[in-house]
Protein backbone atom coordinates (compact mmCIF):
# COMPACT_ATOMS: atom_id res chain seq x y z
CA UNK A 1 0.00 0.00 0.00
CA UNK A 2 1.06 3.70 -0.86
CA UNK A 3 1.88 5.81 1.75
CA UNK A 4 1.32 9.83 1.51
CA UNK A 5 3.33 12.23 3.69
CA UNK A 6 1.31 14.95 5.49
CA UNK A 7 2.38 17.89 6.63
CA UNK A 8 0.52 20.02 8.94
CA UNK A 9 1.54 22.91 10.95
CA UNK A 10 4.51 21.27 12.94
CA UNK A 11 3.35 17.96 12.57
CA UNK A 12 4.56 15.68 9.82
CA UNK A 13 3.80 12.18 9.63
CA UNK A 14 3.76 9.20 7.25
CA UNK A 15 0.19 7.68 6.63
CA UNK A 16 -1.04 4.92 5.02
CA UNK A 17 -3.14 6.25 1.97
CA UNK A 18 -5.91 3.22 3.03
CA UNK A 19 -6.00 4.95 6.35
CA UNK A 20 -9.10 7.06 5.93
CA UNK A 21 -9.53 7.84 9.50
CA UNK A 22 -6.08 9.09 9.91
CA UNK A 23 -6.07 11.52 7.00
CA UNK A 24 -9.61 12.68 8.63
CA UNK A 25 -8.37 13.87 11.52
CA UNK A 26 -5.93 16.46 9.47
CA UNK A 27 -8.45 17.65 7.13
CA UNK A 28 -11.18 19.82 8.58
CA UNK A 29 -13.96 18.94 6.26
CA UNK A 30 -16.98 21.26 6.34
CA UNK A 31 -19.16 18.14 4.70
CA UNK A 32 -18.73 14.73 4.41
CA UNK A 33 -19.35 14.79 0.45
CA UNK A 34 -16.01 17.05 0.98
CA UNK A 35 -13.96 14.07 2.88
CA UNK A 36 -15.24 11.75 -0.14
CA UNK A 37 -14.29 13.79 -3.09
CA UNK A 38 -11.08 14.91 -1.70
CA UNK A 39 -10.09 11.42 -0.81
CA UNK A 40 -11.05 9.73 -4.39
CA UNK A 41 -8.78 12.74 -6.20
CA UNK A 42 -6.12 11.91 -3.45
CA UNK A 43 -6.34 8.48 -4.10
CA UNK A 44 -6.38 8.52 -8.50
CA UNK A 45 -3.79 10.67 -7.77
CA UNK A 46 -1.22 8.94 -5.62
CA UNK A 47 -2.04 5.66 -8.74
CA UNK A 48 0.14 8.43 -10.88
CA UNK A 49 1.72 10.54 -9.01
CA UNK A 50 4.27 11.03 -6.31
CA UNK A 51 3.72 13.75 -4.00
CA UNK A 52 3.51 15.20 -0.37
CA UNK A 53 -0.12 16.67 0.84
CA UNK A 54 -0.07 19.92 3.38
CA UNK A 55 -2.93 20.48 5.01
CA UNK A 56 -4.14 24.13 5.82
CA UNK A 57 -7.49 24.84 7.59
CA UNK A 58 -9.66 24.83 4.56
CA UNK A 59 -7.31 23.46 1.45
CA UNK A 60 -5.34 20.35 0.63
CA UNK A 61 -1.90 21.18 -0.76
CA UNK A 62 -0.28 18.88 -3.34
CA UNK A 63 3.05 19.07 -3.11
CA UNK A 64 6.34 18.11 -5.28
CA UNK A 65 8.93 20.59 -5.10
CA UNK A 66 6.39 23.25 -4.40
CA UNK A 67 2.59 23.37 -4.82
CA UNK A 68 1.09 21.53 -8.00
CA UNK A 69 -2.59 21.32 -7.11
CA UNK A 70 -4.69 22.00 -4.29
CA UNK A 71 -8.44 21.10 -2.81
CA UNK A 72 -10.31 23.62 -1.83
CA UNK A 73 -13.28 23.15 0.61
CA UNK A 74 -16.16 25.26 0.59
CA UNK A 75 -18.01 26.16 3.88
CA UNK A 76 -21.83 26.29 2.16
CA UNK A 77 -21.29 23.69 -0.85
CA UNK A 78 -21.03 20.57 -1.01
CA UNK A 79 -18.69 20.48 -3.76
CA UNK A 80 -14.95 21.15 -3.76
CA UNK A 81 -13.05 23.02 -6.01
CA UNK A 82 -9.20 22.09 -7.76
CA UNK A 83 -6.83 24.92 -8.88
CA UNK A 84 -4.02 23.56 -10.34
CA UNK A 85 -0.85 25.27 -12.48
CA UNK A 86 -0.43 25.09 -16.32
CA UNK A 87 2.05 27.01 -18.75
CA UNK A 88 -1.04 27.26 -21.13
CA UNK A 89 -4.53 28.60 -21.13
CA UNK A 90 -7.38 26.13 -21.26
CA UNK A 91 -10.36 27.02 -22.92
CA UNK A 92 -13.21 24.82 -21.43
CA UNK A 93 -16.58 24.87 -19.85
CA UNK A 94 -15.61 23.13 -16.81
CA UNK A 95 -13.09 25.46 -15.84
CA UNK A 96 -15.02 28.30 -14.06
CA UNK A 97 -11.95 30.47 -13.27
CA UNK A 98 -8.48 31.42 -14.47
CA UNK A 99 -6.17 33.65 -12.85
CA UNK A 100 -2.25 35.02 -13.73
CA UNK A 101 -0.10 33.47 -10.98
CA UNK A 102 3.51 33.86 -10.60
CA UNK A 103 6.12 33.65 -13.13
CA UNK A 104 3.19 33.95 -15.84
CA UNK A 105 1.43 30.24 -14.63
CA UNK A 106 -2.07 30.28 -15.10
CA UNK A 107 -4.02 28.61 -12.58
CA UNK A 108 -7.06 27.24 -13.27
CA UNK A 109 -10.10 26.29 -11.37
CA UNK A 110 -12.42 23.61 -11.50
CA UNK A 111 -15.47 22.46 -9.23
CA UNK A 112 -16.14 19.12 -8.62
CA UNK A 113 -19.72 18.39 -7.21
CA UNK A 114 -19.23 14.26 -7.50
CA UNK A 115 -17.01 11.02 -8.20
CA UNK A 116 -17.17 11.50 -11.89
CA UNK A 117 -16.22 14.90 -12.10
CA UNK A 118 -12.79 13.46 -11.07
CA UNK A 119 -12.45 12.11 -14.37
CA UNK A 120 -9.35 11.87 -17.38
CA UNK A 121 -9.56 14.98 -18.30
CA UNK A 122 -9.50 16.71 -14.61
CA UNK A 123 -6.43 14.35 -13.65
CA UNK A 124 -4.58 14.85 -16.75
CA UNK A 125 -4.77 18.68 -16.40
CA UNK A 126 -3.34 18.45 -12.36
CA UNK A 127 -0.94 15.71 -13.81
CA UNK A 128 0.48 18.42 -16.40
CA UNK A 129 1.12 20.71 -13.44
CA UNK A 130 2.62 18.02 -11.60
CA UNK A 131 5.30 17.57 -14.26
CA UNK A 132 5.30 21.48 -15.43
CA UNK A 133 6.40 21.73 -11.56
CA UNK A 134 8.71 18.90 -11.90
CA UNK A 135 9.94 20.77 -14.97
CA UNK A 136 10.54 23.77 -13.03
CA UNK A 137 12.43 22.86 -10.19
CA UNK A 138 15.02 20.90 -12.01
CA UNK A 139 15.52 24.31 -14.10
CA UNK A 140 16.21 26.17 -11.28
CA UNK A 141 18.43 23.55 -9.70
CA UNK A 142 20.94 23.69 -13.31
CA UNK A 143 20.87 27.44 -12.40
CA UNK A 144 22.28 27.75 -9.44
């Protein structure tokens, strides 16, 4: 079984991704469609993916060298949102917002109100941030 580091304040621990209970107790979920979402996009994730999660009081940080993704949690919706970092623009109805963040990324943001919302497309978008942040770091490493 795949095992997910969390961070969280001054706390870091290694956690069995199986461990639902455990990751729980980090996350401060407003609704329990929010612990079910954000665990499935955790979990088709981690299938892919190698990364750390930080935990902040309302968001789920997904973390290589720096932040690739993140889970948002809404206090009055049972739906989360994913904003995730891309080199590119996407034009596509699904993605309700798209802002300028630094170093020109474009970050992108995408509700997801059930199970198949997580879906190819969704994944392959936070997977091209994953490896645009992958991309990154190892450029700024053969700077320095």
């Amino acid at each position: 079984m795949k095992s997910i580091f969390l961070s969280k304040e001054s706390d870091n621990m290694l956690i069995e991704l199986s461990d639902v209970y455990k990751m729980a107790e980090y996350i401060h979920f407003y609704q329990e469609q929010h612990q079910q979402l954000s665990l499935l996009l955790i979990e088709r994730l981690s299938a892919h993916l190698d990364f750390k999660l930080k935990i902040q009081k309302a968001t789920v940080h997904f973390v290589k060298d720096d932040s690739f993704a993140v889970i948002g949690l809404r206090r009055s919706k049972a739906s989360i949102f994913v904003e995730f970092h891309v080199s590119k623009f996407i034009k596509n109805p699904r993605v309700e917002k798209t802002l300028t963040g630094r170093k020109g990324q474009l970050i992108h943001r995408v509700t997801v109100h059930n199970g198949e919302d997580i879906d190819e497309t969704l994944l392959t978008w936070i997977k091209d941030s994953y490896r645009l942040n992958s991309d990154r770091s190892l450029s700024s490493h053969s700077d320095n």
